[in-house]
Protein backbone atom coordinates (compact mmCIF):
# COMPACT_ATOMS: atom_id res chain seq x y z
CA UNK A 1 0.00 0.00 0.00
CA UNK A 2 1.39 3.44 -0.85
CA UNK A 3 1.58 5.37 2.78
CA UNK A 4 0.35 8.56 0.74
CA UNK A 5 -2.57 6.78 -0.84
CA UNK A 6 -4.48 8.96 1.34
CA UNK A 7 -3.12 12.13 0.23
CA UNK A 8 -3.66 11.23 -3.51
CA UNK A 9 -7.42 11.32 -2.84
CA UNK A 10 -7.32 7.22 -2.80
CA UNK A 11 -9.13 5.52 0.35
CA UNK A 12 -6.97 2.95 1.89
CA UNK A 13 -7.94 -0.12 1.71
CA UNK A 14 -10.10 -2.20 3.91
CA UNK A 15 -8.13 -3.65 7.20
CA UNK A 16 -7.15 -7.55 7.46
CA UNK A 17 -8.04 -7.26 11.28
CA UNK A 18 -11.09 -5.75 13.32
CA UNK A 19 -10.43 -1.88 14.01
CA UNK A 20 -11.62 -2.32 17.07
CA UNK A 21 -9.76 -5.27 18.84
CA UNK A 22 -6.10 -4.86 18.57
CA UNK A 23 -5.88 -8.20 19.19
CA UNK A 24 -7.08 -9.27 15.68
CA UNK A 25 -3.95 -7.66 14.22
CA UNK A 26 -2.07 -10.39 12.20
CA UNK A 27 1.71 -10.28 13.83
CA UNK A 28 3.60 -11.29 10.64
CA UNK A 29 1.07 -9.22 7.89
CA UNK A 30 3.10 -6.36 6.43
CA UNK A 31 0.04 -4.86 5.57
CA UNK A 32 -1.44 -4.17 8.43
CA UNK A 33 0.69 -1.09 9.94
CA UNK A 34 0.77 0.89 6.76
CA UNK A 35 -3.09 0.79 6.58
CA UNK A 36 -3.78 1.45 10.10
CA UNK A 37 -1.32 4.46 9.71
CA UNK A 38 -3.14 5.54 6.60
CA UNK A 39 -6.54 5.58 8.57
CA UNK A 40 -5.16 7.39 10.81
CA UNK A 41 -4.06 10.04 8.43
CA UNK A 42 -7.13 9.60 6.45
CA UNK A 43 -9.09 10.06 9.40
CA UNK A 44 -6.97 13.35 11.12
CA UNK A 45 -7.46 15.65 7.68
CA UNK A 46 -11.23 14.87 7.66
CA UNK A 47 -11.21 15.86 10.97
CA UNK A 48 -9.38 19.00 10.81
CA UNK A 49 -12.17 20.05 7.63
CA UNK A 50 -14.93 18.84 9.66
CA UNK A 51 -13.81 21.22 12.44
CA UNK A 52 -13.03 24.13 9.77
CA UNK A 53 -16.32 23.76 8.46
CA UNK A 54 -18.37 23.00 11.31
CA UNK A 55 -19.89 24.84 14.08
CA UNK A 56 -22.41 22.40 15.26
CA UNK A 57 -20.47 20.27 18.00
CA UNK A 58 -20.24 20.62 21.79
CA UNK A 59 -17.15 22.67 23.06
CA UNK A 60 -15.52 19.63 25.29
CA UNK A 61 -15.74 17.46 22.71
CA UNK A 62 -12.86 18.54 20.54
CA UNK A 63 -10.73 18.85 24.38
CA UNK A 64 -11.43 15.34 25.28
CA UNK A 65 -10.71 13.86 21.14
CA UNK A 66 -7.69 16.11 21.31
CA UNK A 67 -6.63 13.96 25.13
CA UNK A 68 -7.34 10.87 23.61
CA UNK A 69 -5.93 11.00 20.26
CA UNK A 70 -2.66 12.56 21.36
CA UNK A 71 -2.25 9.74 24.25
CA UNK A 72 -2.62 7.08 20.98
CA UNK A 73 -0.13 9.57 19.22
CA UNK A 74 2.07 9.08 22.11
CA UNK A 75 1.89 5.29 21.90
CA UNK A 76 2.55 5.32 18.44
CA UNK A 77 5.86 7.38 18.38
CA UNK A 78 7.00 5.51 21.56
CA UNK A 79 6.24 2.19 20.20
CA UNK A 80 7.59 2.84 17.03
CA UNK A 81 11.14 4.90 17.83
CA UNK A 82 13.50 2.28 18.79
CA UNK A 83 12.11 0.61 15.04
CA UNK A 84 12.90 3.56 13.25
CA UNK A 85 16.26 4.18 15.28
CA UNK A 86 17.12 0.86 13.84
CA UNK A 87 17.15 2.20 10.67
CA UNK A 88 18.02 6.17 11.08
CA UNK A 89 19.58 6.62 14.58
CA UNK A 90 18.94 10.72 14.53
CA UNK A 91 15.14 10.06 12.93
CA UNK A 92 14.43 7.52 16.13
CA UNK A 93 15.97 9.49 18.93
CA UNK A 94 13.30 12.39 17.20
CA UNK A 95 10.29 10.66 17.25
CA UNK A 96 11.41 9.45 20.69
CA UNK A 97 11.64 13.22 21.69
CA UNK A 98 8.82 13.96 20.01
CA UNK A 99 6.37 11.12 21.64
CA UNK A 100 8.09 12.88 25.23
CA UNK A 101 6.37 16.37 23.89
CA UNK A 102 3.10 14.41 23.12
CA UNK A 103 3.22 13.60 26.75
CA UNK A 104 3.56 16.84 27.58
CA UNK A 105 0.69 17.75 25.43
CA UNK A 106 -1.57 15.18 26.51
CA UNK A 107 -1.17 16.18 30.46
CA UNK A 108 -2.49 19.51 29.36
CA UNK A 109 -4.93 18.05 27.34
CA UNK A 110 -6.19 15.97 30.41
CA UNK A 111 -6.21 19.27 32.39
CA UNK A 112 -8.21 21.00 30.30
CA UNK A 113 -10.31 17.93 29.97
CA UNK A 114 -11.15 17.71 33.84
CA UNK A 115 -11.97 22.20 33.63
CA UNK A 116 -14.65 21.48 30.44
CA UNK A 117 -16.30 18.70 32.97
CA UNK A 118 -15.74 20.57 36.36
CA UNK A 119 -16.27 24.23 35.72
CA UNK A 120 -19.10 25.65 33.97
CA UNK A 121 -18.19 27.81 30.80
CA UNK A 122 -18.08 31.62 30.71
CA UNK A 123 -21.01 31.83 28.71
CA UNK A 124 -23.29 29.35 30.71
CA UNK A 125 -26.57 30.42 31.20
CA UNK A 126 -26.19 29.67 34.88
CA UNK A 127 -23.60 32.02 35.52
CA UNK A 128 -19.51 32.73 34.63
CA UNK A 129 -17.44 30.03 35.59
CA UNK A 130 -15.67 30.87 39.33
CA UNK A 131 -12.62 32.60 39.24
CA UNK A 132 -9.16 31.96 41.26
CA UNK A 133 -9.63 33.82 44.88
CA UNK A 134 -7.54 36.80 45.63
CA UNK A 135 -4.22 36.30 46.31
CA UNK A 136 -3.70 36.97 50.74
């Protein structure tokens, strides 16, 4: 499968395991990673349009995809950096620094998860959300 199938306007194709149970994925099938990462690229630029397009969607919802996706991002790049070290030593100790920013990213996701659940929004008709007391 060409890894830029997606960006061609091509769909990938269908999976050879169940994209929900990971553990359907066929160990030796050299298919299987390629099309999962195309999905996932496929998948990410329909989101971004969606959310370009589209007003229509509750505020926390983007906070909470953003938490989630990133901590799969993370597990991706940390899974996958000592295999592409193996090949490019520089390119793997990047993505490994780069799945240690995505960890960063996801903690403030997380935090800003927990405020969309915890503190009512500015605009809420039942009032602004509390502010910080005054510094003693």
């Amino acid at each position: 499968m060409d890894p830029d199938a997606s960006s061609t306007g091509e769909n990938p194709p269908v999976m050879a395991c169940n994209l929900i149970d990971p553990s359907t994925v066929p160990a030796e099938d050299e298919t299987v990673v390629p099309q999962a990462l195309g999905h996932l690229r496929t998948a990410a630029r329909y989101a971004c349009g969606a959310v370009a397009r589209n007003n229509c969607y509750p505020p926390e919802l983007p906070v909470a995809v953003l938490a989630d996706t990133t901590a799969a991002m993370y597990e991706v790049a940390r899974m996958s950096a000592r295999y592409v070290g193996d090949y490019w030593a520089e390119a793997g100790a990047r993505t490994n620094r780069a799945a240690d920013l995505l960890a960063q990213v996801r903690e403030l996701l997380d935090a800003a998860r927990h405020h969309t659940i915890l503190v009512p929004a500015d605009n809420d008709p039942g009032g602004p959300a509390p502010t910080a007391a005054p510094a003693a």
